[in-house]
ModelCIF file with pLDDT and N, C-alpha, C, O atoms, coordinates in Angstrom:
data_MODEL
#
_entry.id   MODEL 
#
_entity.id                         1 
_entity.type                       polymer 
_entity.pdbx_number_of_molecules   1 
#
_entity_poly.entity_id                      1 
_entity_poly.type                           'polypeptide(L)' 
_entity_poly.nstd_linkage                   no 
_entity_poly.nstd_monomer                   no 
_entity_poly.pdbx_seq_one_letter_code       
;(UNK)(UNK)(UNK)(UNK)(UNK)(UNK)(UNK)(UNK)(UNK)(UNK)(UNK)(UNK)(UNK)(UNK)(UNK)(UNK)
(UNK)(UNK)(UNK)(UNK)(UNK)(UNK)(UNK)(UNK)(UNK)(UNK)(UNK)(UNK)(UNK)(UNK)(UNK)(UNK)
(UNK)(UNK)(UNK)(UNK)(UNK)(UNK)(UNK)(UNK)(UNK)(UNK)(UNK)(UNK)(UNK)(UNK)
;
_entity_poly.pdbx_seq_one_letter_code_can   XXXXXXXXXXXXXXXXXXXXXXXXXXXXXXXXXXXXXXXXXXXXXX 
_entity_poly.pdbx_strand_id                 A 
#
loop_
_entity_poly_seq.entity_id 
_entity_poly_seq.num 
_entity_poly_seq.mon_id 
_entity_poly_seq.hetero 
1 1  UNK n 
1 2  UNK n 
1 3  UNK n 
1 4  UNK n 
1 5  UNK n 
1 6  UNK n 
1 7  UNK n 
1 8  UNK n 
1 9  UNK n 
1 10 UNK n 
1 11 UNK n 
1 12 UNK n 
1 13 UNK n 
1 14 UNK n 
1 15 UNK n 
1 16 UNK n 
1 17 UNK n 
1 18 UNK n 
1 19 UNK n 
1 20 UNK n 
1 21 UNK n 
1 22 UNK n 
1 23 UNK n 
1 24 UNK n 
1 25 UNK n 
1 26 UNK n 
1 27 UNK n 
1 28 UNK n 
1 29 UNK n 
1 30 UNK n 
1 31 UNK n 
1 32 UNK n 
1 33 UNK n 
1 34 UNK n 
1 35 UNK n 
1 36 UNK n 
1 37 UNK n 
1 38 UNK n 
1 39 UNK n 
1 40 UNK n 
1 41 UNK n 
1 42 UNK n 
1 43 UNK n 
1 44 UNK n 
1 45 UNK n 
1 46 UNK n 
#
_struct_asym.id          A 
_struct_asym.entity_id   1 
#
loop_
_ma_qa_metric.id 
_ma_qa_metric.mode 
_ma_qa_metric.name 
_ma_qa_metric.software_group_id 
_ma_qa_metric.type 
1 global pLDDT . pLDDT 
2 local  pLDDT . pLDDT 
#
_ma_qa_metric_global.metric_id      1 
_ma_qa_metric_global.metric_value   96.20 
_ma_qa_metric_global.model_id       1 
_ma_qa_metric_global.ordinal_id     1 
#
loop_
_ma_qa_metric_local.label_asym_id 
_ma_qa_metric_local.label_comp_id 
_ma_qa_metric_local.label_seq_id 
_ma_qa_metric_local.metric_id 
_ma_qa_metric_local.metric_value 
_ma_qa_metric_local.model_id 
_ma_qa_metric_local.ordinal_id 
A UNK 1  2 98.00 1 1  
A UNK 2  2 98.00 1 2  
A UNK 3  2 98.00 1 3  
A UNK 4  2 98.00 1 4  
A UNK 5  2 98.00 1 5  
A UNK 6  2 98.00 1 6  
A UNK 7  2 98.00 1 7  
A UNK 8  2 98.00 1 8  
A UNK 9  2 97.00 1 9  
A UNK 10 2 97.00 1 10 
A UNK 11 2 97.00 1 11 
A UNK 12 2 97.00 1 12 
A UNK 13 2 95.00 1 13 
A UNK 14 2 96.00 1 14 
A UNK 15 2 95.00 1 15 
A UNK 16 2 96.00 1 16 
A UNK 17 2 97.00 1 17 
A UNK 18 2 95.00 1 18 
A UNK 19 2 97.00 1 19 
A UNK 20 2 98.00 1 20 
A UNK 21 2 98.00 1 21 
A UNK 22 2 98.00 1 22 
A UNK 23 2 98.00 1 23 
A UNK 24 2 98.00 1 24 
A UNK 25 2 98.00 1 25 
A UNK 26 2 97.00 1 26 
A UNK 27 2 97.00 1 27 
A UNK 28 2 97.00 1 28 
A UNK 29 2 96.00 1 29 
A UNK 30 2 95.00 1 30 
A UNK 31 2 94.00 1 31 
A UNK 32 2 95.00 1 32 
A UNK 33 2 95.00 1 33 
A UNK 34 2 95.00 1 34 
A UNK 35 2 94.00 1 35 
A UNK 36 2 93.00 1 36 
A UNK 37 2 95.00 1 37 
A UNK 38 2 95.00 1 38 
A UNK 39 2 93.00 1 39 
A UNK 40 2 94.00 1 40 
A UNK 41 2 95.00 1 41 
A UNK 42 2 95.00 1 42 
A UNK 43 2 93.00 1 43 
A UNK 44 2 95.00 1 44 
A UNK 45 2 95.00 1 45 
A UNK 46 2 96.00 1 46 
#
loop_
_atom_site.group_PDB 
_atom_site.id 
_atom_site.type_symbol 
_atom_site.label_atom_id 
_atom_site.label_alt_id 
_atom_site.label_comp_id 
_atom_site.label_asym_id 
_atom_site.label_entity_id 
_atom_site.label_seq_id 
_atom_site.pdbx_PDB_ins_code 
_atom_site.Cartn_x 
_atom_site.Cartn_y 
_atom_site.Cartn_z 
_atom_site.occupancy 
_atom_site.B_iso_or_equiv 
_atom_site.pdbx_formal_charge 
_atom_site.auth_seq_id 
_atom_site.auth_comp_id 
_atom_site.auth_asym_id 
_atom_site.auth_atom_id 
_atom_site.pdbx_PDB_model_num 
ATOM 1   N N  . UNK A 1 1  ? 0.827  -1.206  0.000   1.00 98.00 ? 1  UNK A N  1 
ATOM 2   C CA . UNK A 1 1  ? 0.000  0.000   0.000   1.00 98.00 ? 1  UNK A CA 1 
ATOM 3   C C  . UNK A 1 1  ? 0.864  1.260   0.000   1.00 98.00 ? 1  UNK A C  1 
ATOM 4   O O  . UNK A 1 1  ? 0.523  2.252   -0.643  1.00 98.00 ? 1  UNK A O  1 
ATOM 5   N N  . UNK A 1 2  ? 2.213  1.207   0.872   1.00 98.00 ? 2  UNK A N  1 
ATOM 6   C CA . UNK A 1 2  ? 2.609  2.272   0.495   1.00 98.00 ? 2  UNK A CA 1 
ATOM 7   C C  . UNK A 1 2  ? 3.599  2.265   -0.397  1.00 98.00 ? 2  UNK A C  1 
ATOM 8   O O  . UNK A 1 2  ? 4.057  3.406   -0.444  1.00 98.00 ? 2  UNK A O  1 
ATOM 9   N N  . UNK A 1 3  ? 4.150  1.561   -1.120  1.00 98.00 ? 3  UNK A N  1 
ATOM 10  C CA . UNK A 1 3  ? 4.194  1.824   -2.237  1.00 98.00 ? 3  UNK A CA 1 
ATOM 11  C C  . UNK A 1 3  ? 3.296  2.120   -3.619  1.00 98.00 ? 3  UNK A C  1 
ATOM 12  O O  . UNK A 1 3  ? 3.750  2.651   -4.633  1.00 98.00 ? 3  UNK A O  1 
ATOM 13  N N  . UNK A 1 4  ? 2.273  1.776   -3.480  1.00 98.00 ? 4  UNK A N  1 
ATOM 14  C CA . UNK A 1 4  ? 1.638  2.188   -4.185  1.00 98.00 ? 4  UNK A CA 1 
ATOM 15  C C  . UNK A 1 4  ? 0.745  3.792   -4.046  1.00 98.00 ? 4  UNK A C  1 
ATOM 16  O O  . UNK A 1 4  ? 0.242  4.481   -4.933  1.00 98.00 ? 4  UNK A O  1 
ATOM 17  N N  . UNK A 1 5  ? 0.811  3.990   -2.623  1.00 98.00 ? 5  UNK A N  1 
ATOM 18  C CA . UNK A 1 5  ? 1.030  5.531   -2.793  1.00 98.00 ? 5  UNK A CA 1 
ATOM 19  C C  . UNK A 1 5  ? 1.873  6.350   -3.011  1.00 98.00 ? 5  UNK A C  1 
ATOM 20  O O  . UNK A 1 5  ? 1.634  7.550   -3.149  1.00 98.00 ? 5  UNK A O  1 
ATOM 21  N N  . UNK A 1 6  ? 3.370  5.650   -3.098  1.00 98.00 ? 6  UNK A N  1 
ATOM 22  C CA . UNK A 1 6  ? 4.385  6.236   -3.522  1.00 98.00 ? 6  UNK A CA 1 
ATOM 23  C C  . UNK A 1 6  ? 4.534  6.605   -4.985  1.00 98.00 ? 6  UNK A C  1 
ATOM 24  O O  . UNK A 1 6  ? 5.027  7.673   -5.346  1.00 98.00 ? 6  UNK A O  1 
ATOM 25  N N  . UNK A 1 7  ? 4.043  5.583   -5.889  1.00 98.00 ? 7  UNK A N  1 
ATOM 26  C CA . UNK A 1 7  ? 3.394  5.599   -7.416  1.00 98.00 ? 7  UNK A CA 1 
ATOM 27  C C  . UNK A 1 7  ? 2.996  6.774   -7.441  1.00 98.00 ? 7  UNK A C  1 
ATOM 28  O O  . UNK A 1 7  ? 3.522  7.747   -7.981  1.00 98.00 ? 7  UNK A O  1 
ATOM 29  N N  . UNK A 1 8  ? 1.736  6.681   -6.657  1.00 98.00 ? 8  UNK A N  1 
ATOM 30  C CA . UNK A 1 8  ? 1.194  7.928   -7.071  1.00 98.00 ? 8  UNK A CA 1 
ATOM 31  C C  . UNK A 1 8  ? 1.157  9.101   -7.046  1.00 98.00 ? 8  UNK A C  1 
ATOM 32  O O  . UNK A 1 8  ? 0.367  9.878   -7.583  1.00 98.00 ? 8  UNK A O  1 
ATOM 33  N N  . UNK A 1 9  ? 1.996  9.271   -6.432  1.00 97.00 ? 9  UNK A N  1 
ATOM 34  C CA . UNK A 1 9  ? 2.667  10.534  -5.493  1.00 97.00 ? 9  UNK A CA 1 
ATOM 35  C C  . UNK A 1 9  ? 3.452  11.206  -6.656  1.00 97.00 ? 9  UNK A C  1 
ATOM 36  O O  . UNK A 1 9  ? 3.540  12.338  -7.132  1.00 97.00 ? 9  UNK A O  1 
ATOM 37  N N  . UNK A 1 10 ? 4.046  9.827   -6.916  1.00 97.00 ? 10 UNK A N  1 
ATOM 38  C CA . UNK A 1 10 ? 5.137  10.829  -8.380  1.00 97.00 ? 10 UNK A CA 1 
ATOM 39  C C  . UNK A 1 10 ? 4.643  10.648  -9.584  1.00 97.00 ? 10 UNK A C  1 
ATOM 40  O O  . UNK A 1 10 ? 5.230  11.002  -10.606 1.00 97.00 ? 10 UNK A O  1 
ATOM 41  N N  . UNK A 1 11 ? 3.434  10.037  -9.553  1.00 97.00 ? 11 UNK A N  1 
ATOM 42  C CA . UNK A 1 11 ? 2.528  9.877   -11.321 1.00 97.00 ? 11 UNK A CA 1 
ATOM 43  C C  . UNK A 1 11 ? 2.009  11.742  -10.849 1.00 97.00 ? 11 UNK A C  1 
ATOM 44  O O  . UNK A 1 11 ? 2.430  12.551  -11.676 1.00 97.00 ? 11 UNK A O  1 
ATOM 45  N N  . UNK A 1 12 ? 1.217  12.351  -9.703  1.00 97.00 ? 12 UNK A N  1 
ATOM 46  C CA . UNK A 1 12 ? 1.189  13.063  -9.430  1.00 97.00 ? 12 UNK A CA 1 
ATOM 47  C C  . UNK A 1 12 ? 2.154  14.660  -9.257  1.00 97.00 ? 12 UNK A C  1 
ATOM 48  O O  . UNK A 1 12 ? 1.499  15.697  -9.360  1.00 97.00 ? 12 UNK A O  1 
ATOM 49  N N  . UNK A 1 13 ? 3.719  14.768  -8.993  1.00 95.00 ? 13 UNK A N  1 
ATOM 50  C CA . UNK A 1 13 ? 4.430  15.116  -9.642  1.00 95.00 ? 13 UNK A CA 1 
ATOM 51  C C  . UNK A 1 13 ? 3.983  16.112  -8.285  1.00 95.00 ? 13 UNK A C  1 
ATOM 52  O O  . UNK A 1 13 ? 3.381  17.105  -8.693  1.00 95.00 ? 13 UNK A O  1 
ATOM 53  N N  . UNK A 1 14 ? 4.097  16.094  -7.126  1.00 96.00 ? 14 UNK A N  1 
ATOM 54  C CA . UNK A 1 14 ? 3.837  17.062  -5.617  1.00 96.00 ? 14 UNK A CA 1 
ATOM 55  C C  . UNK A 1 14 ? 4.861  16.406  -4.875  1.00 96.00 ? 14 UNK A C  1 
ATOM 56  O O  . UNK A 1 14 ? 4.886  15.205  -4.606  1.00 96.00 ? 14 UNK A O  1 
ATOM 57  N N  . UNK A 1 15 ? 5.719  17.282  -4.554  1.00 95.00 ? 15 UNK A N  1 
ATOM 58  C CA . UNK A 1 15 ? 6.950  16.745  -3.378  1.00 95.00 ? 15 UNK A CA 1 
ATOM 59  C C  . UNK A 1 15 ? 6.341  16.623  -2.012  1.00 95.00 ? 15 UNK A C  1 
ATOM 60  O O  . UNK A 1 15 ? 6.768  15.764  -1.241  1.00 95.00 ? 15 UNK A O  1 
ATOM 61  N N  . UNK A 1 16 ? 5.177  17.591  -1.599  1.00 96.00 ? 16 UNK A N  1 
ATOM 62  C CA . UNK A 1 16 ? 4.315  17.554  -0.328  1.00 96.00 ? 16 UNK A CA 1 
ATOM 63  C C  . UNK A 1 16 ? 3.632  16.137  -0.090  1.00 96.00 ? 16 UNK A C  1 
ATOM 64  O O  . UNK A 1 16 ? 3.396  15.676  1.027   1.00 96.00 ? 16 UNK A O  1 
ATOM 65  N N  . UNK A 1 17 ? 3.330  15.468  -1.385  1.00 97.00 ? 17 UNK A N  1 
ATOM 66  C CA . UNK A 1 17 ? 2.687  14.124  -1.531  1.00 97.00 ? 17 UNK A CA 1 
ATOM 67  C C  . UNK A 1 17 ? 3.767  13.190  -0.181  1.00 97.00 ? 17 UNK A C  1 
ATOM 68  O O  . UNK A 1 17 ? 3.272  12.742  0.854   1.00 97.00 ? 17 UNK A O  1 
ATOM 69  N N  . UNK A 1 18 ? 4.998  13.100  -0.482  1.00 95.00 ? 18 UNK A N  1 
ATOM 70  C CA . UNK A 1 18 ? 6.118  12.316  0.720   1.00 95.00 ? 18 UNK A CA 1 
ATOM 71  C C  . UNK A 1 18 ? 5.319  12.756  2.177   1.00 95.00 ? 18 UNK A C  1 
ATOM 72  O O  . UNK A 1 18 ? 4.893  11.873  2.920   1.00 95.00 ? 18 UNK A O  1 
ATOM 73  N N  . UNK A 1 19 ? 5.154  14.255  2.519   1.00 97.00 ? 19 UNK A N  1 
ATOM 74  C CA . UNK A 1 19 ? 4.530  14.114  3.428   1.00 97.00 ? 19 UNK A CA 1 
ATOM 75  C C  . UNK A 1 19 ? 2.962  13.139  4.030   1.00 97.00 ? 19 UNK A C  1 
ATOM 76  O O  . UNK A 1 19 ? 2.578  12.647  5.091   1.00 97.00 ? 19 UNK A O  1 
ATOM 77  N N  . UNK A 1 20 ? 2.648  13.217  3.158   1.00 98.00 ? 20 UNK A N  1 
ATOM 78  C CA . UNK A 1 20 ? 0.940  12.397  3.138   1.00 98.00 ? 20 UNK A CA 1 
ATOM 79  C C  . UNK A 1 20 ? 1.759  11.243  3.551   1.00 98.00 ? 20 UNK A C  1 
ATOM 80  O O  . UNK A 1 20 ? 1.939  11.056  4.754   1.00 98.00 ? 20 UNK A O  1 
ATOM 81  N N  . UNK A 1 21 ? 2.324  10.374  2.591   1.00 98.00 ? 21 UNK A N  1 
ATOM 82  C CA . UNK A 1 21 ? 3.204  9.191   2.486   1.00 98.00 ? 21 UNK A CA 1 
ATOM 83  C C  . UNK A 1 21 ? 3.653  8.676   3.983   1.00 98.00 ? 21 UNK A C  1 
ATOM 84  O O  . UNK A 1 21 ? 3.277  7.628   4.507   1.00 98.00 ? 21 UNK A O  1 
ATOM 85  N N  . UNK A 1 22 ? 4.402  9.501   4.462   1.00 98.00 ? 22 UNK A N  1 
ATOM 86  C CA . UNK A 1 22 ? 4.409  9.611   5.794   1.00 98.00 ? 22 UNK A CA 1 
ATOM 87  C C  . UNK A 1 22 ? 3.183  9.269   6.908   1.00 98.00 ? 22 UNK A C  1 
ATOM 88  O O  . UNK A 1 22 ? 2.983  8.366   7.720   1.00 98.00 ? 22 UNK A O  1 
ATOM 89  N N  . UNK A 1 23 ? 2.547  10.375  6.531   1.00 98.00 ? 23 UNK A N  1 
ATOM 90  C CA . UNK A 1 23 ? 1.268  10.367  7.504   1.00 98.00 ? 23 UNK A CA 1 
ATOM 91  C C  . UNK A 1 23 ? 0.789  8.751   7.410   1.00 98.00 ? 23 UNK A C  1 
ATOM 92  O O  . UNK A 1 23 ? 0.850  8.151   8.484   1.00 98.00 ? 23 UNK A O  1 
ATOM 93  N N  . UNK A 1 24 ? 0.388  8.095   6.416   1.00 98.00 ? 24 UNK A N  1 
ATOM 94  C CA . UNK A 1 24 ? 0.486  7.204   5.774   1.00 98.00 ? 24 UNK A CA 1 
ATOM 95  C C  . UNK A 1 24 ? 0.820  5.796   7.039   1.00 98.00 ? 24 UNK A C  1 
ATOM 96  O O  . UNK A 1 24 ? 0.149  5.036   7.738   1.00 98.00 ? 24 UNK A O  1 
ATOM 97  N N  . UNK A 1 25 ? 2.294  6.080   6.751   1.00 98.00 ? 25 UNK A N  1 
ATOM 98  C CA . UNK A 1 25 ? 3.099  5.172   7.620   1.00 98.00 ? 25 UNK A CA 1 
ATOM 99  C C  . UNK A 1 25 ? 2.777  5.101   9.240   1.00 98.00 ? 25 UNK A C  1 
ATOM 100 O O  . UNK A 1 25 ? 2.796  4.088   9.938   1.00 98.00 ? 25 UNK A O  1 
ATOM 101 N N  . UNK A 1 26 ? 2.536  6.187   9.565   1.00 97.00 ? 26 UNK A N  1 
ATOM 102 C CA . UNK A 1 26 ? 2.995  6.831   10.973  1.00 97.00 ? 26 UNK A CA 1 
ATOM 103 C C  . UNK A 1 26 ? 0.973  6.058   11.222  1.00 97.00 ? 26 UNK A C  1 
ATOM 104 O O  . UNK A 1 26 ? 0.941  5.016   11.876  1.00 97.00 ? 26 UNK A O  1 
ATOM 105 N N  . UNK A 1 27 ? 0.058  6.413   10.890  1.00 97.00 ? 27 UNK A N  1 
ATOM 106 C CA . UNK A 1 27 ? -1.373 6.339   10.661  1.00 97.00 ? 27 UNK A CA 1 
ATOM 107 C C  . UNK A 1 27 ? -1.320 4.413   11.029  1.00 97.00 ? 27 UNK A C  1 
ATOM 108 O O  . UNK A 1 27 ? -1.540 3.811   12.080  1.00 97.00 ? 27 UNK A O  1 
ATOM 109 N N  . UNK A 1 28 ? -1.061 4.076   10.106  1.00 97.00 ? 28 UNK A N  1 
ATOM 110 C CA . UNK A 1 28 ? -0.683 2.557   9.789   1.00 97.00 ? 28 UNK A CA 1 
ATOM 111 C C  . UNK A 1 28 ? 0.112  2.008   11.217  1.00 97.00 ? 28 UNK A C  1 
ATOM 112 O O  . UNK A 1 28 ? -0.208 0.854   11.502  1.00 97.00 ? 28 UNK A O  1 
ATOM 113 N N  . UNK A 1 29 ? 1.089  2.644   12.154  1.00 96.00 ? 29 UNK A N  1 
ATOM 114 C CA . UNK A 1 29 ? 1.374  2.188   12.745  1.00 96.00 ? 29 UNK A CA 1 
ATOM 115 C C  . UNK A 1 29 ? 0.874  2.343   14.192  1.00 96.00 ? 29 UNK A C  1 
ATOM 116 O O  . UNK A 1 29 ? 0.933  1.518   15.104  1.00 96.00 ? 29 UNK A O  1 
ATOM 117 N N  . UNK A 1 30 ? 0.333  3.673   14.194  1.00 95.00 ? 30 UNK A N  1 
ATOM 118 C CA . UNK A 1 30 ? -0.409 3.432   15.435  1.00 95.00 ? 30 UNK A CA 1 
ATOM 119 C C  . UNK A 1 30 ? -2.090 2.679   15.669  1.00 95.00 ? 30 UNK A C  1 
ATOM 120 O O  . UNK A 1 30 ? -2.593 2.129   16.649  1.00 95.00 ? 30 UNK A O  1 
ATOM 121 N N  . UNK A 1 31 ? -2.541 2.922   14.482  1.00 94.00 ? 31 UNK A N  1 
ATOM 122 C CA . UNK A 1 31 ? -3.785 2.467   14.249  1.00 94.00 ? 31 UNK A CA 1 
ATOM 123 C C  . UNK A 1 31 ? -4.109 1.149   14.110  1.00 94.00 ? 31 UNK A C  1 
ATOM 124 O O  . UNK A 1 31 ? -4.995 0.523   14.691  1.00 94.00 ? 31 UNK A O  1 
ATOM 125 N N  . UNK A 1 32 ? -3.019 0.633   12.980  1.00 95.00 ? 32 UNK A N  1 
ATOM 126 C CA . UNK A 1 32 ? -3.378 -0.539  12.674  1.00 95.00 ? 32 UNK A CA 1 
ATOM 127 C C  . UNK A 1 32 ? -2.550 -1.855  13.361  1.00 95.00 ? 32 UNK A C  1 
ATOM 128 O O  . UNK A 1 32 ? -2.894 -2.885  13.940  1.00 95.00 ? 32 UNK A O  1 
ATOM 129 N N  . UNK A 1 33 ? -1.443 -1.321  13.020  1.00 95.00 ? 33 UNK A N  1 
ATOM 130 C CA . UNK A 1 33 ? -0.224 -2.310  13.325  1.00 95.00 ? 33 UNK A CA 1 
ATOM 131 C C  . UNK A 1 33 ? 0.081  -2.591  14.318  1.00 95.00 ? 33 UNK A C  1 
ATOM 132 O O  . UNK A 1 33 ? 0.193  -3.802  14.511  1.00 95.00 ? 33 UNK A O  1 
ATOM 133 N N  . UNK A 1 34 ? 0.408  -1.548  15.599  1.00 95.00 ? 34 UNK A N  1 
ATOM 134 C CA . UNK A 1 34 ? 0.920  -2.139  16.826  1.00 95.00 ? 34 UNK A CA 1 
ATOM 135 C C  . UNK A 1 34 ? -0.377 -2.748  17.395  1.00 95.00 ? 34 UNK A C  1 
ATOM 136 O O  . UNK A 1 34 ? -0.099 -3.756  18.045  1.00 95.00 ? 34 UNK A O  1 
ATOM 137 N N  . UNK A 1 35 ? -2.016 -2.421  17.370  1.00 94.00 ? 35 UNK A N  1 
ATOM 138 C CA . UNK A 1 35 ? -2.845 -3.140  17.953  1.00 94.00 ? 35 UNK A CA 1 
ATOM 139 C C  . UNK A 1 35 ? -2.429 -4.771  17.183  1.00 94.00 ? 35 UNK A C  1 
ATOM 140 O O  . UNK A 1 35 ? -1.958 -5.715  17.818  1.00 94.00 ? 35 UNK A O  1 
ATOM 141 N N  . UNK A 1 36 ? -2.666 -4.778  16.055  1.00 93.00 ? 36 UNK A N  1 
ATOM 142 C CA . UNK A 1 36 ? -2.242 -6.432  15.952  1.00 93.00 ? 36 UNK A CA 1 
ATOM 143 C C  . UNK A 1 36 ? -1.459 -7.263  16.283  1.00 93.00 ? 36 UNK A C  1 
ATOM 144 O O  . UNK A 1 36 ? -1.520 -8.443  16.628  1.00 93.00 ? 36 UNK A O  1 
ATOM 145 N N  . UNK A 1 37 ? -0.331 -6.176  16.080  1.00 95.00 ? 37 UNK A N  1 
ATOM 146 C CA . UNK A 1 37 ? 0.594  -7.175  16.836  1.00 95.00 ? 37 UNK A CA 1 
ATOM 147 C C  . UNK A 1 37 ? 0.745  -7.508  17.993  1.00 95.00 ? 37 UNK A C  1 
ATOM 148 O O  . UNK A 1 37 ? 1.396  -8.482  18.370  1.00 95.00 ? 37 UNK A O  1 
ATOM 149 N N  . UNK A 1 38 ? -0.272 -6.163  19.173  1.00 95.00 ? 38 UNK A N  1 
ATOM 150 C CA . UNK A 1 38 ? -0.076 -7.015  20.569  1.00 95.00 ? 38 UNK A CA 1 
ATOM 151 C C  . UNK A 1 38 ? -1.030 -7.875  20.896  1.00 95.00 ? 38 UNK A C  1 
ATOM 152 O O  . UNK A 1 38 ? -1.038 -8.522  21.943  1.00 95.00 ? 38 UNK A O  1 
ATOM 153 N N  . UNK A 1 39 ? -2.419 -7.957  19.459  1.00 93.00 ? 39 UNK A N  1 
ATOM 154 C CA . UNK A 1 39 ? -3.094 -9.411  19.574  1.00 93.00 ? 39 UNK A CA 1 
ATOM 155 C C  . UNK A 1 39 ? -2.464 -10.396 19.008  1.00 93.00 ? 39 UNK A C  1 
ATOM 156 O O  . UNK A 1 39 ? -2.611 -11.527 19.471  1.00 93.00 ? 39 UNK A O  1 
ATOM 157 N N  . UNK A 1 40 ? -1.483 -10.132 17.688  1.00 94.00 ? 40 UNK A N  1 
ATOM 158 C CA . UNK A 1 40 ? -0.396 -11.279 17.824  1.00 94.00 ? 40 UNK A CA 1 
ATOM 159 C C  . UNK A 1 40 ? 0.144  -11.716 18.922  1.00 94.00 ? 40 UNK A C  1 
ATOM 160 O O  . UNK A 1 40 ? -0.342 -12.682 19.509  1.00 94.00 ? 40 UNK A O  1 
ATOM 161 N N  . UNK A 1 41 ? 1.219  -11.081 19.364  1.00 95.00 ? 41 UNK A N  1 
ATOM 162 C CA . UNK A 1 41 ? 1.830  -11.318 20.759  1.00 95.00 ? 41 UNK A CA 1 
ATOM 163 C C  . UNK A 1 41 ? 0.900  -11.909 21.715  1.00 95.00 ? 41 UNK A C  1 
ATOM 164 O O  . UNK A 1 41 ? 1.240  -13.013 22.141  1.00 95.00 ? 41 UNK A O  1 
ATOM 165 N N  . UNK A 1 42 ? -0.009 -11.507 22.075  1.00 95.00 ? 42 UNK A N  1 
ATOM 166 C CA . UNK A 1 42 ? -0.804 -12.444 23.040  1.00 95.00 ? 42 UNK A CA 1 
ATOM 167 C C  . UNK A 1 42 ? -0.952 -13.663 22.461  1.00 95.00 ? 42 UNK A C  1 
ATOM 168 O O  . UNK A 1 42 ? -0.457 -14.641 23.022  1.00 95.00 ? 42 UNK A O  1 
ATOM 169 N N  . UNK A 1 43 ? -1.530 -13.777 21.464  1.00 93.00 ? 43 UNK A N  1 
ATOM 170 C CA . UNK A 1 43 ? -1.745 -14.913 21.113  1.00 93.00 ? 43 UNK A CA 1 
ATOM 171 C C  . UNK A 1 43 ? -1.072 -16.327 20.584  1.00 93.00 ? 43 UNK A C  1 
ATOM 172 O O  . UNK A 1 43 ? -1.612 -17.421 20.422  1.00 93.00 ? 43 UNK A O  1 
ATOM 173 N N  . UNK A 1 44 ? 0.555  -15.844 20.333  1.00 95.00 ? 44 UNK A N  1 
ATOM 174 C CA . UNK A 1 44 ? 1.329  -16.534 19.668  1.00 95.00 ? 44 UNK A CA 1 
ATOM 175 C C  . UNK A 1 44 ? 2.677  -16.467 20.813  1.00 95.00 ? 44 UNK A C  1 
ATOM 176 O O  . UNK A 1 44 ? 3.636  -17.231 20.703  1.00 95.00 ? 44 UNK A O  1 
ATOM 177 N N  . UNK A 1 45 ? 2.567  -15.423 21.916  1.00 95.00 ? 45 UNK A N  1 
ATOM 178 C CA . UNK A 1 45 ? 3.523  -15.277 22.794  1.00 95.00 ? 45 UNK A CA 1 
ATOM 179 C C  . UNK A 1 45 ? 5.197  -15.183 22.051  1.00 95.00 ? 45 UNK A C  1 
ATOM 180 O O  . UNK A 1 45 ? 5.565  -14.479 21.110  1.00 95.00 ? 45 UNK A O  1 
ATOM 181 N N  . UNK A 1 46 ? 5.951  -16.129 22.840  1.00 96.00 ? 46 UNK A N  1 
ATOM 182 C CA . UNK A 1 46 ? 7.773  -15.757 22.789  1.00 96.00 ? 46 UNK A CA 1 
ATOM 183 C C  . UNK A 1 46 ? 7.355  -16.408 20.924  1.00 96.00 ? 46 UNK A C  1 
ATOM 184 O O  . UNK A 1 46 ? 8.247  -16.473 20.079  1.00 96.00 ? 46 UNK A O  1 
#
């Protein structure tokens, strides 16, 4: 996914786009990612 907003970012031709890109990442990791993984971690432990 984020590469493919990275695509578009420069099919788009906006250097501010990297920022979004970012947001992106940063969005993805508090939102999505670390909750799974500490239902991974519970669930799958060491």
């Amino acid at each position: 996914m984020l590469i493919l907003l990275l695509a578009w970012a420069l099919h788009l031709g906006n250097a501010f786009n990297v920022l979004l890109a970012a947001g992106f990442v940063s969005y993805m990791n508090v939102y999505q990612i670390i909750p799974e993984e500490k239902t991974l971690a519970d669930k799958f432990g060491k």
